[in-house]
Protein backbone atom coordinates (compact mmCIF):
# COMPACT_ATOMS: atom_id res chain seq x y z
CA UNK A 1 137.82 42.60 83.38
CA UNK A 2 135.03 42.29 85.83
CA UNK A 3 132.77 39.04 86.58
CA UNK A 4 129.94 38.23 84.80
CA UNK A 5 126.48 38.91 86.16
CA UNK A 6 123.44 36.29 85.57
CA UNK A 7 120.29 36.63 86.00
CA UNK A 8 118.52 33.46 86.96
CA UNK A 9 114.73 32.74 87.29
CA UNK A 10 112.17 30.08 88.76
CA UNK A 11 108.37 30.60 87.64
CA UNK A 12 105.81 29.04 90.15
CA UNK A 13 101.83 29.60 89.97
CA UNK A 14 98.87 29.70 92.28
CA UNK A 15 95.70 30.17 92.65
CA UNK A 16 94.27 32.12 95.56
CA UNK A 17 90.82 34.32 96.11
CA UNK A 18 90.76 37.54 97.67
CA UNK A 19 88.25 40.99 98.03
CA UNK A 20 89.66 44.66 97.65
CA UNK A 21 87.49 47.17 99.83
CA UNK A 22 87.23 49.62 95.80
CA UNK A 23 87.60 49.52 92.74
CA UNK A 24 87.96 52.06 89.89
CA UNK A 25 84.90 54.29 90.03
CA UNK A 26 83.61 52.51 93.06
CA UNK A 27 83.41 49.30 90.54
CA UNK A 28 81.71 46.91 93.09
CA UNK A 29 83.21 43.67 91.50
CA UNK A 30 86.37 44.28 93.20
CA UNK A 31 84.27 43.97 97.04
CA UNK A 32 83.01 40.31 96.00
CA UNK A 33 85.37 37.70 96.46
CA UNK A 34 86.71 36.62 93.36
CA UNK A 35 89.86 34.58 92.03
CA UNK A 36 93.12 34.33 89.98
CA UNK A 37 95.58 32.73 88.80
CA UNK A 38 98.63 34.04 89.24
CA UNK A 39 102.06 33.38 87.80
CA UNK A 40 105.26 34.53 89.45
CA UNK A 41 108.72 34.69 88.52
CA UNK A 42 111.72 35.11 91.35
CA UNK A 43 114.77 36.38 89.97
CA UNK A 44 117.97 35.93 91.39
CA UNK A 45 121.29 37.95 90.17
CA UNK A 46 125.21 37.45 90.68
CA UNK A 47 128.08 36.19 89.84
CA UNK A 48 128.70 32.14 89.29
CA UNK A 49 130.81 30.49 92.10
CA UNK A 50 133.12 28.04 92.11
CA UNK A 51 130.74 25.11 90.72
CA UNK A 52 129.68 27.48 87.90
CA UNK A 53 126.53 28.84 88.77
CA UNK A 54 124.99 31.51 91.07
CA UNK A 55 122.76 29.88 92.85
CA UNK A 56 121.76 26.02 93.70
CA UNK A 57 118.59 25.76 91.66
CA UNK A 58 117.37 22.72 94.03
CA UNK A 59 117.77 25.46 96.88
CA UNK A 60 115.82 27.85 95.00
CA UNK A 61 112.80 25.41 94.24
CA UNK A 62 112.43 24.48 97.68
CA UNK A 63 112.50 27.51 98.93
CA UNK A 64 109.70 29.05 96.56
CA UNK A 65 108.05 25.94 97.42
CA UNK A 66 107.63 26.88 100.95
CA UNK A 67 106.06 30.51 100.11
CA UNK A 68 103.84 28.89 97.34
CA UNK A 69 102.74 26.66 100.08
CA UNK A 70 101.36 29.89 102.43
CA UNK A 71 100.08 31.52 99.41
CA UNK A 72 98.28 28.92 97.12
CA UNK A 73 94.43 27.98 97.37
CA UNK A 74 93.52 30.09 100.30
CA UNK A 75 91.73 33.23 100.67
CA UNK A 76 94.41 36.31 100.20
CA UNK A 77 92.75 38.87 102.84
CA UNK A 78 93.71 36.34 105.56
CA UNK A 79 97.22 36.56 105.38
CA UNK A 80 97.49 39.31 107.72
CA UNK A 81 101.21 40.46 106.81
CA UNK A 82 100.10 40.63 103.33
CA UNK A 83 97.57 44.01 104.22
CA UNK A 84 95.08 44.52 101.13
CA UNK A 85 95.90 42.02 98.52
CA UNK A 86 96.72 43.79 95.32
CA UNK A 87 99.24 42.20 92.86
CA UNK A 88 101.83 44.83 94.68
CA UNK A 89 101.37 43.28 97.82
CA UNK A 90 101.63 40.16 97.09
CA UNK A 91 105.10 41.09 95.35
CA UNK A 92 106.14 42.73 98.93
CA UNK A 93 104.90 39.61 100.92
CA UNK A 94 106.73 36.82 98.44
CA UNK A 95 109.87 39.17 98.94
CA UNK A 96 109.48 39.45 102.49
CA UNK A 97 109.22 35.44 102.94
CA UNK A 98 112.39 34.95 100.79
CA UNK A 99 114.23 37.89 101.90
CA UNK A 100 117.07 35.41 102.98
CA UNK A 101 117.83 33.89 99.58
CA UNK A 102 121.25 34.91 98.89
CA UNK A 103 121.10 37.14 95.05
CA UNK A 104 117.40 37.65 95.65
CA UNK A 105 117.18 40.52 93.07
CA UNK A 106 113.30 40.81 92.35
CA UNK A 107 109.49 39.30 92.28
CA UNK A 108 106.97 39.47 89.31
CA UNK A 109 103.73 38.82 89.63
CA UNK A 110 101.65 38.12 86.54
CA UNK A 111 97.75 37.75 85.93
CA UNK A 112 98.02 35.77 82.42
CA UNK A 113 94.38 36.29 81.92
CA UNK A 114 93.99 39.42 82.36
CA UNK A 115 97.48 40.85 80.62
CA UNK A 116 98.61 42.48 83.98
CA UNK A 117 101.59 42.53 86.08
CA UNK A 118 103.86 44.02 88.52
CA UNK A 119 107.78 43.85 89.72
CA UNK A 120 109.33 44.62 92.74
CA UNK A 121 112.90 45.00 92.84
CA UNK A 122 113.62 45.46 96.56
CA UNK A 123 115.08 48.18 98.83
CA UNK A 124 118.15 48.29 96.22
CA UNK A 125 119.93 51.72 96.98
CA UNK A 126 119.77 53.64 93.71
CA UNK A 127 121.14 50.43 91.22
């Protein structure tokens, strides 16, 4: 019999302005800077260890604590690793800053308000 797999989650939200160069049909709304607030959910998958889970959710927290803390209340097009910042991006970047988190498995990124989202899962090799 093989080991169970978990999924495990921690939500965090922020709020952050940015400006996209277009917009569908040249929609000028998206070149004004404008806000959200965005929710985001950072999955982590694997096996439990010895204590019985698969990862140390006080690690976790303060970990996503430390991106929340570049991303939250500032203007988006400054971040310059982040490139334009689309919902997809900002997926890539909160990846890219926990990259290191053992089990990191993927990033959502939710606008509540407006019913949208998107999910990276990583550079996983065909699973």
């Amino acid at each position: 019999m093989s080991e169970p797999i978990f999924n495990i989650c921690k939500e965090f939200h922020f709020d952050a302005a940015h400006q996209l160069d277009a917009g569908p049909d040249g929609d000028p709304r998206y070149r004004r800077i404008h806000g959200h607030s965005y929710q985001v959910e950072v999955w982590a998958r694997g096996p439990r260890n010895a204590r019985g889970w698969v990862i140390d959710m006080g690690d976790f927290e303060r970990r996503i604590q430390q991106t929340n803390a570049k991303i939250d209340h500032v203007f988006l097009n400054e971040i310059e690793e982040m490139g334009a910042p689309t919902m997809e991006n900002i997926a890539y970047f909160i990846w890219r800053d926990l990259h290191d988190f053992t089990g990191l498995h993927k990033v959502v990124v939710k606008r509540g308000q407006n019913g949208e989202s998107c999910e990276y899962l990583g550079e996983h090799d065909g699973d």
